[in-house]
PDB file of N, CA and C in Angstrom:
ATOM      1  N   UNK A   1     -28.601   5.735   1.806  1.00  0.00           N
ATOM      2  CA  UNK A   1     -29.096   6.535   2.890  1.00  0.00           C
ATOM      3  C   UNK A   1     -30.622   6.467   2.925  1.00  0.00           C
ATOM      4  N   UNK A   2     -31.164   6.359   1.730  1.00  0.00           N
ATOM      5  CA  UNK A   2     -32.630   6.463   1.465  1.00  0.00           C
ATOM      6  C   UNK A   2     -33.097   5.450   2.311  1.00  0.00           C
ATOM      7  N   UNK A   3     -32.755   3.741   2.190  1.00  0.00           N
ATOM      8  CA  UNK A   3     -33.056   3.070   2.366  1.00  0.00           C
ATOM      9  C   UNK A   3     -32.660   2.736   4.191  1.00  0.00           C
ATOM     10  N   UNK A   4     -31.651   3.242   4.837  1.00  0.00           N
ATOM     11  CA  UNK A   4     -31.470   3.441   5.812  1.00  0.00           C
ATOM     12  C   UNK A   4     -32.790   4.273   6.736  1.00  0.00           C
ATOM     13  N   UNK A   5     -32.743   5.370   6.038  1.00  0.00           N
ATOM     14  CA  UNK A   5     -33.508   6.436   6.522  1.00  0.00           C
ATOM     15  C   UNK A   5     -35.461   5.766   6.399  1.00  0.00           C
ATOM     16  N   UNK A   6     -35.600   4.822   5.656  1.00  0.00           N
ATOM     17  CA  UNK A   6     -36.719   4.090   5.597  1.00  0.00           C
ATOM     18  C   UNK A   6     -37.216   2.803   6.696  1.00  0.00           C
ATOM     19  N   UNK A   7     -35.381   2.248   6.176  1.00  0.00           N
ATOM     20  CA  UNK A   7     -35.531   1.046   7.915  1.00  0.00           C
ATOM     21  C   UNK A   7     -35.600   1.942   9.370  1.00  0.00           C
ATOM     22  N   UNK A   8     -35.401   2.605   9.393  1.00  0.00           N
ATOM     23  CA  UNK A   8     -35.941   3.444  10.825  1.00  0.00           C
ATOM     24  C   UNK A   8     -36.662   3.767  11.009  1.00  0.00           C
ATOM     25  N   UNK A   9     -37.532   4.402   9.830  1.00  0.00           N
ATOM     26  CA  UNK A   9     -38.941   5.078   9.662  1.00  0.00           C
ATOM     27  C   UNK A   9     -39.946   3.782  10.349  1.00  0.00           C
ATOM     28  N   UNK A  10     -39.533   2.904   9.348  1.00  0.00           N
ATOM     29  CA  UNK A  10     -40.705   1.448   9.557  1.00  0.00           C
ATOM     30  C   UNK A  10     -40.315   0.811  10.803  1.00  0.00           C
ATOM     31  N   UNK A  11     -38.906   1.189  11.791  1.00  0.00           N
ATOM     32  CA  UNK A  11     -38.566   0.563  13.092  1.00  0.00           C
ATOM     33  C   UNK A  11     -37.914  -0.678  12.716  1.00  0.00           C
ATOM     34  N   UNK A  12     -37.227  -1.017  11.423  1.00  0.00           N
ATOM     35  CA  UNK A  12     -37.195  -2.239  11.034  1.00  0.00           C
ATOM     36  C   UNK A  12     -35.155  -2.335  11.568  1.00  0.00           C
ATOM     37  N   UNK A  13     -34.861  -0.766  11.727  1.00  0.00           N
ATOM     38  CA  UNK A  13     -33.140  -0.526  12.324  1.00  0.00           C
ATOM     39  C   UNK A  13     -33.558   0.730  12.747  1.00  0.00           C
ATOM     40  N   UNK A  14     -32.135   0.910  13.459  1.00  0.00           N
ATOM     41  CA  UNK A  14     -31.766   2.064  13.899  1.00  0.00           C
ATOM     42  C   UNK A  14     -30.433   3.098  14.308  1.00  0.00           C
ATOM     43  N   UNK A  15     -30.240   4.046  14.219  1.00  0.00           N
ATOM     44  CA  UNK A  15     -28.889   4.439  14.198  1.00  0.00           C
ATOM     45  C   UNK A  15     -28.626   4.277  15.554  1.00  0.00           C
ATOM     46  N   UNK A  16     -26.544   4.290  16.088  1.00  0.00           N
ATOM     47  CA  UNK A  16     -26.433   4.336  17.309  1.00  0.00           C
ATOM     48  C   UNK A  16     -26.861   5.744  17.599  1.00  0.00           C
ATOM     49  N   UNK A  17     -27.097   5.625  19.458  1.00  0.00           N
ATOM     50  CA  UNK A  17     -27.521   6.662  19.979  1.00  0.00           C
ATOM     51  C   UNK A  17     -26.506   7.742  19.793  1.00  0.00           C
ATOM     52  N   UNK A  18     -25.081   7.481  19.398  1.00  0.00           N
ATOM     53  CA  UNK A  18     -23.979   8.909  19.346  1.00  0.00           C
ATOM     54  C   UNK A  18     -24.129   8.901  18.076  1.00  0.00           C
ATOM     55  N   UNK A  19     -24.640   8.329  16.714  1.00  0.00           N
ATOM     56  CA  UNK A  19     -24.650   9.063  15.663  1.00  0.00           C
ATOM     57  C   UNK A  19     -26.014   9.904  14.893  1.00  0.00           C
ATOM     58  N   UNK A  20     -25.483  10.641  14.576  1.00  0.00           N
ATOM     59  CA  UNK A  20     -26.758  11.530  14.218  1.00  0.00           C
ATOM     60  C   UNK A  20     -26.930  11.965  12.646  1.00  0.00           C
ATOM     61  N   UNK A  21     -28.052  11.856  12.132  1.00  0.00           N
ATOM     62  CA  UNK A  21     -28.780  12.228  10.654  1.00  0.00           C
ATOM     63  C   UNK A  21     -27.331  12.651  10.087  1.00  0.00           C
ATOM     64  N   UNK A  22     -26.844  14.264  10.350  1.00  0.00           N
ATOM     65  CA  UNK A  22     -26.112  14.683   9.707  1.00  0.00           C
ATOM     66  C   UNK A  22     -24.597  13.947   9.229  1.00  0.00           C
ATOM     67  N   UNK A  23     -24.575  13.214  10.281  1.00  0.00           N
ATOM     68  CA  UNK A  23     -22.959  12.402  10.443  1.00  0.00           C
ATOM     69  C   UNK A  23     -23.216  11.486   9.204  1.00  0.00           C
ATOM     70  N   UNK A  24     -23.990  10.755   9.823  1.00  0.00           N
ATOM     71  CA  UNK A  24     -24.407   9.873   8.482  1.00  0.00           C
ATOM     72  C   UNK A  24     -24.549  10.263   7.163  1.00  0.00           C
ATOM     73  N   UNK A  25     -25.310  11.389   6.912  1.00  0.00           N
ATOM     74  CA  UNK A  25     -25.048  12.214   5.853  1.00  0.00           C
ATOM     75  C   UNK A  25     -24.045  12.058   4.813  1.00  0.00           C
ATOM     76  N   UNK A  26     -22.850  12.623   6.135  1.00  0.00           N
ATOM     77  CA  UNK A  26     -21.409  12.949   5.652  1.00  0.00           C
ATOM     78  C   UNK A  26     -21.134  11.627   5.095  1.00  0.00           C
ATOM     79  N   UNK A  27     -20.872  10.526   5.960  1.00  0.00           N
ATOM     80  CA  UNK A  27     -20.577   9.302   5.330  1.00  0.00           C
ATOM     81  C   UNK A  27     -20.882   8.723   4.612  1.00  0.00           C
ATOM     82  N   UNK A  28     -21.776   8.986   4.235  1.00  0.00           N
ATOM     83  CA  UNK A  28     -22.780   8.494   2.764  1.00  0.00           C
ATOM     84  C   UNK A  28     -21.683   9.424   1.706  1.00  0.00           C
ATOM     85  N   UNK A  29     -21.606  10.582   2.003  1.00  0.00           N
ATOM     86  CA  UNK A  29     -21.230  11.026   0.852  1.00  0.00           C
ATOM     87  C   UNK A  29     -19.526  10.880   0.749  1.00  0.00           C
ATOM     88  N   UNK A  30     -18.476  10.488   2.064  1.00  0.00           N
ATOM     89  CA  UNK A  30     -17.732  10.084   1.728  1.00  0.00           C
ATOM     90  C   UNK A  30     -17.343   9.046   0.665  1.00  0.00           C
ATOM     91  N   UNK A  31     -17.928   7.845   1.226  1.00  0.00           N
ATOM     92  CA  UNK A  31     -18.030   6.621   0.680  1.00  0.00           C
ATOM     93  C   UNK A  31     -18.239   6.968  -0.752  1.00  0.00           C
ATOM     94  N   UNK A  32     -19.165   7.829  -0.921  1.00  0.00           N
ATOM     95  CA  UNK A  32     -19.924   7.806  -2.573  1.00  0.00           C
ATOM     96  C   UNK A  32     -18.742   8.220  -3.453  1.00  0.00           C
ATOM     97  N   UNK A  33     -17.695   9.261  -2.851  1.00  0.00           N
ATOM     98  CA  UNK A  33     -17.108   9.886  -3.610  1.00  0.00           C
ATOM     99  C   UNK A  33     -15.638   8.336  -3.505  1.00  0.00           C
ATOM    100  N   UNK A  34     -15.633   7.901  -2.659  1.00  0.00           N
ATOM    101  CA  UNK A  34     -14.693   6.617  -2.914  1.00  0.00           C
ATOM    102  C   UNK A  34     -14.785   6.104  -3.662  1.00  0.00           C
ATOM    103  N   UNK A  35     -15.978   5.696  -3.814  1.00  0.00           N
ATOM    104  CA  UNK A  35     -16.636   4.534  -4.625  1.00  0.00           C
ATOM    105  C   UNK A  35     -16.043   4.967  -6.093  1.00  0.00           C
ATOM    106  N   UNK A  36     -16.645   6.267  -6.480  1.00  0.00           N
ATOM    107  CA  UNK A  36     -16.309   7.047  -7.708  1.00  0.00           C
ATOM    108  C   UNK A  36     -15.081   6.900  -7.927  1.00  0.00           C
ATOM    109  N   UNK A  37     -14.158   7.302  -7.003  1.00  0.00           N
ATOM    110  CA  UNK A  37     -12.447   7.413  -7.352  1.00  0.00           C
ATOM    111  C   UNK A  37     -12.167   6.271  -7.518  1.00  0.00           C
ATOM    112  N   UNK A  38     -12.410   4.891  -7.297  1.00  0.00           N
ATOM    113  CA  UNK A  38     -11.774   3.808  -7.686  1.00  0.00           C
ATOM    114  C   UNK A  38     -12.326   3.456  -8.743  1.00  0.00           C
ATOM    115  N   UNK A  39     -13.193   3.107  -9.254  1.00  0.00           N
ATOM    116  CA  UNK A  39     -13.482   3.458 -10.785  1.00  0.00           C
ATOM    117  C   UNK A  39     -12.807   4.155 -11.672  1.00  0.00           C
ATOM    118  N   UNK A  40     -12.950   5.485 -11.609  1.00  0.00           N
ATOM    119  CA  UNK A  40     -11.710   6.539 -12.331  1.00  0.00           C
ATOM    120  C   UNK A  40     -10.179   6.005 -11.760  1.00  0.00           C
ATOM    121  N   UNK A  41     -10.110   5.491 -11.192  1.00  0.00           N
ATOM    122  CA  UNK A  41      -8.543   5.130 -11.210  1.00  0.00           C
ATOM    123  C   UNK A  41      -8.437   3.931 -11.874  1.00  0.00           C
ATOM    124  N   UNK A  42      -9.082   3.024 -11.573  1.00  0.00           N
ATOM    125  CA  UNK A  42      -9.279   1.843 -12.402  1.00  0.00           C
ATOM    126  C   UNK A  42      -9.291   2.154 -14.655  1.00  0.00           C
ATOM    127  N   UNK A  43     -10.213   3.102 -14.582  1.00  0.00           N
ATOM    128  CA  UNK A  43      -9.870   3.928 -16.217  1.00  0.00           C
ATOM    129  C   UNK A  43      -8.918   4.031 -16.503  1.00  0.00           C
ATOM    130  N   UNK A  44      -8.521   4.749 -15.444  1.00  0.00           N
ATOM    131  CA  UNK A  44      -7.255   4.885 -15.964  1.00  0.00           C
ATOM    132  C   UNK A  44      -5.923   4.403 -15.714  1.00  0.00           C
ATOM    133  N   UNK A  45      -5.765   3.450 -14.811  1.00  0.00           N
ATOM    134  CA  UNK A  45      -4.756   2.334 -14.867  1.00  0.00           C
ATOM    135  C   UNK A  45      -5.133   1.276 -16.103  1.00  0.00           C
ATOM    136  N   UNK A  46      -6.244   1.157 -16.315  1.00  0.00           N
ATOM    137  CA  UNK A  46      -5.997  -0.218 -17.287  1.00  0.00           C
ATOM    138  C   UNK A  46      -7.073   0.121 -18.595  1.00  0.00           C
ATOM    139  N   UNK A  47      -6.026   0.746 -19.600  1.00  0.00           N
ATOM    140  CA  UNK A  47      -6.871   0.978 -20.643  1.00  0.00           C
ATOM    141  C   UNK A  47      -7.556  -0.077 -21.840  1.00  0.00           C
ATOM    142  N   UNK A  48      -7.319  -1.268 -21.552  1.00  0.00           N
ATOM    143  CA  UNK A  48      -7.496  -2.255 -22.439  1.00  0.00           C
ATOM    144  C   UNK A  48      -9.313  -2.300 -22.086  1.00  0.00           C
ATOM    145  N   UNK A  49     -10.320  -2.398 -22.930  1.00  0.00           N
ATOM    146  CA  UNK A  49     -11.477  -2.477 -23.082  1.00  0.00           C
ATOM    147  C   UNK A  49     -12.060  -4.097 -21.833  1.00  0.00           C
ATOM    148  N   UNK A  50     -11.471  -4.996 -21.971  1.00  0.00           N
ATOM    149  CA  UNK A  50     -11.433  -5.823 -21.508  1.00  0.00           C
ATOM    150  C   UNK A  50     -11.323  -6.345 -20.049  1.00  0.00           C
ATOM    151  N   UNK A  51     -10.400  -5.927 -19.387  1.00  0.00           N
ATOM    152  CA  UNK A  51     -10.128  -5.128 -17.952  1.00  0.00           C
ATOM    153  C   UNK A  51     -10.830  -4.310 -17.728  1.00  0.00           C
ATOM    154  N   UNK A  52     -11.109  -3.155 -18.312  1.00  0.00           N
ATOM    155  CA  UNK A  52     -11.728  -1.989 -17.837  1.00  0.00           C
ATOM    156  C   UNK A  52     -13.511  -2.449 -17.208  1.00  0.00           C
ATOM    157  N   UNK A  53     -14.221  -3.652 -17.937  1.00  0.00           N
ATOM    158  CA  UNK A  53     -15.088  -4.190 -17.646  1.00  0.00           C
ATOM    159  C   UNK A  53     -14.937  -4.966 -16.173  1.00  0.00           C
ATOM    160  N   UNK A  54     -13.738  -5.542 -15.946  1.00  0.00           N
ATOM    161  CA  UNK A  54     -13.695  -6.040 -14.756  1.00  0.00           C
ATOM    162  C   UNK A  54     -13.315  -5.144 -13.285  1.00  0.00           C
ATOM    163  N   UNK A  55     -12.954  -4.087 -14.132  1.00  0.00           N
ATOM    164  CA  UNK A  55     -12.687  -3.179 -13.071  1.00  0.00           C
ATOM    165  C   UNK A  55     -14.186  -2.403 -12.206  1.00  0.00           C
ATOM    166  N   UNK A  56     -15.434  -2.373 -13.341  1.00  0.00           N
ATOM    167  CA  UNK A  56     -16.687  -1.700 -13.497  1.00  0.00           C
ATOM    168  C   UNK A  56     -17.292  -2.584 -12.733  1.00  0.00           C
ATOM    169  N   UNK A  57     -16.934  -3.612 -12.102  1.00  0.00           N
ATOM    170  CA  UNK A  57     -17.988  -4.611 -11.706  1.00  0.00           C
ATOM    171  C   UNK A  57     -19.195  -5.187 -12.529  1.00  0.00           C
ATOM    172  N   UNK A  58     -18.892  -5.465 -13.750  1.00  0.00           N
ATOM    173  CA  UNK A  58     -20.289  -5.331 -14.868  1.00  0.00           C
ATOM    174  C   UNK A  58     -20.215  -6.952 -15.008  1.00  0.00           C
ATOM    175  N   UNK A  59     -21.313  -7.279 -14.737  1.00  0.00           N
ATOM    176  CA  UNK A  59     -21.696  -8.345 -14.395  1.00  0.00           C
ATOM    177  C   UNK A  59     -22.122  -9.604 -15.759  1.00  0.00           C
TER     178      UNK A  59
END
């Protein structure tokens, strides 16, 4: 969001005209909490140390 909220500042993007600061907001923080739950589900579907790295995206 930070970085969103910066490309607009500098004119470099911009949001559509029907969405607004707060909406976006929300969706930021949907997503965030997605992001989180598939991880924790990933823990805990595959407890082998080994997997669990591929599940983390760890590069």
């Amino acid at each position: 969001m930070l970085f969103t909220y910066l490309g607009s500042l500098l004119k470099i993007c911009k949001l559509p005209s029907d969405i607004t600061w707060m909406q976006y907001y929300g969706l930021s923080l949907v997503t965030g909490i997605g992001f989180t739950m598939s991880l924790f589900i990933g823990s805990l579907a595959f407890t082998d140390p080994e997997y669990q790295t591929s599940v983390r995206l760890v590069f």
